[in-house]
Protein backbone atom coordinates (compact mmCIF):
# COMPACT_ATOMS: atom_id res chain seq x y z
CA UNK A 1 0.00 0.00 0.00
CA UNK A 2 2.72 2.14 0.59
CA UNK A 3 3.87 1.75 -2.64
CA UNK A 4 1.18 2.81 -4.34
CA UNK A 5 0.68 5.93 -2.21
CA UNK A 6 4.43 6.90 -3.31
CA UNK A 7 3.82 6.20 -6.93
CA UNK A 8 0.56 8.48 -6.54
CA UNK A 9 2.41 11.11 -4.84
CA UNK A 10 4.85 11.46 -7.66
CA UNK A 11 2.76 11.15 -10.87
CA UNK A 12 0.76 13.87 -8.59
CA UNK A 13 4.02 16.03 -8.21
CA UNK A 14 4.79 15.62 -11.75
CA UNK A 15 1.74 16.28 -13.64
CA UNK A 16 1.67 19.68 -11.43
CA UNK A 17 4.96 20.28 -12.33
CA UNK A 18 4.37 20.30 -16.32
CA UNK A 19 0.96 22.38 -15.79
CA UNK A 20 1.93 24.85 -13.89
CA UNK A 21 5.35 24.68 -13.76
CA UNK A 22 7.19 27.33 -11.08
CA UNK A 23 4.27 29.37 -10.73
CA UNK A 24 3.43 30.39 -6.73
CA UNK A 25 0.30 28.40 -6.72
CA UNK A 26 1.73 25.12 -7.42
CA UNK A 27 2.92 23.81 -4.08
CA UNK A 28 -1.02 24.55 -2.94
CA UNK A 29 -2.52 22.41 -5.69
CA UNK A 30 0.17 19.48 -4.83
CA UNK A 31 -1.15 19.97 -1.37
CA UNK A 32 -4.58 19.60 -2.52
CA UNK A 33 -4.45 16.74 -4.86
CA UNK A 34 -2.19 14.94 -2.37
CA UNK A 35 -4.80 15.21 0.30
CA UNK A 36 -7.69 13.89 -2.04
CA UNK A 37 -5.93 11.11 -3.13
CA UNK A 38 -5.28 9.36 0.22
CA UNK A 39 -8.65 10.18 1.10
CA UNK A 40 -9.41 8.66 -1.82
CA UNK A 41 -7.60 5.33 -1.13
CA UNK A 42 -8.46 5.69 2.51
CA UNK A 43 -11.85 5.46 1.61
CA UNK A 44 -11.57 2.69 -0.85
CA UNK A 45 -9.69 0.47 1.62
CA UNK A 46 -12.10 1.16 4.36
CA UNK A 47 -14.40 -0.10 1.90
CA UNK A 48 -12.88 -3.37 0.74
CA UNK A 49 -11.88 -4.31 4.35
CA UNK A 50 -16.00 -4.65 5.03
């Protein structure tokens, strides 16, 4: 699992990267995605454990 959260992470960091590049704002949508994504999976596992 924690694997997959640091292969999430980076394509996250990445993709942010090549959009916006060095602009100010890019650290806070990292943040952002980030934080939705391992709800995301949180979620999802919380789910499949039932």
């Amino acid at each position: 699992m924690l694997i997959l959260i640091w292969f999430l992470v980076c394509i996250i960091f990445y993709l942010v990267q090549q959009i916006l590049g060095n602009s100010g704002h890019a650290l806070e949508v990292f943040a952002l995605l980030t934080a939705l994504a391992l709800f995301a999976i949180d979620k999802l596992s919380k789910k499949m454990k039932k």
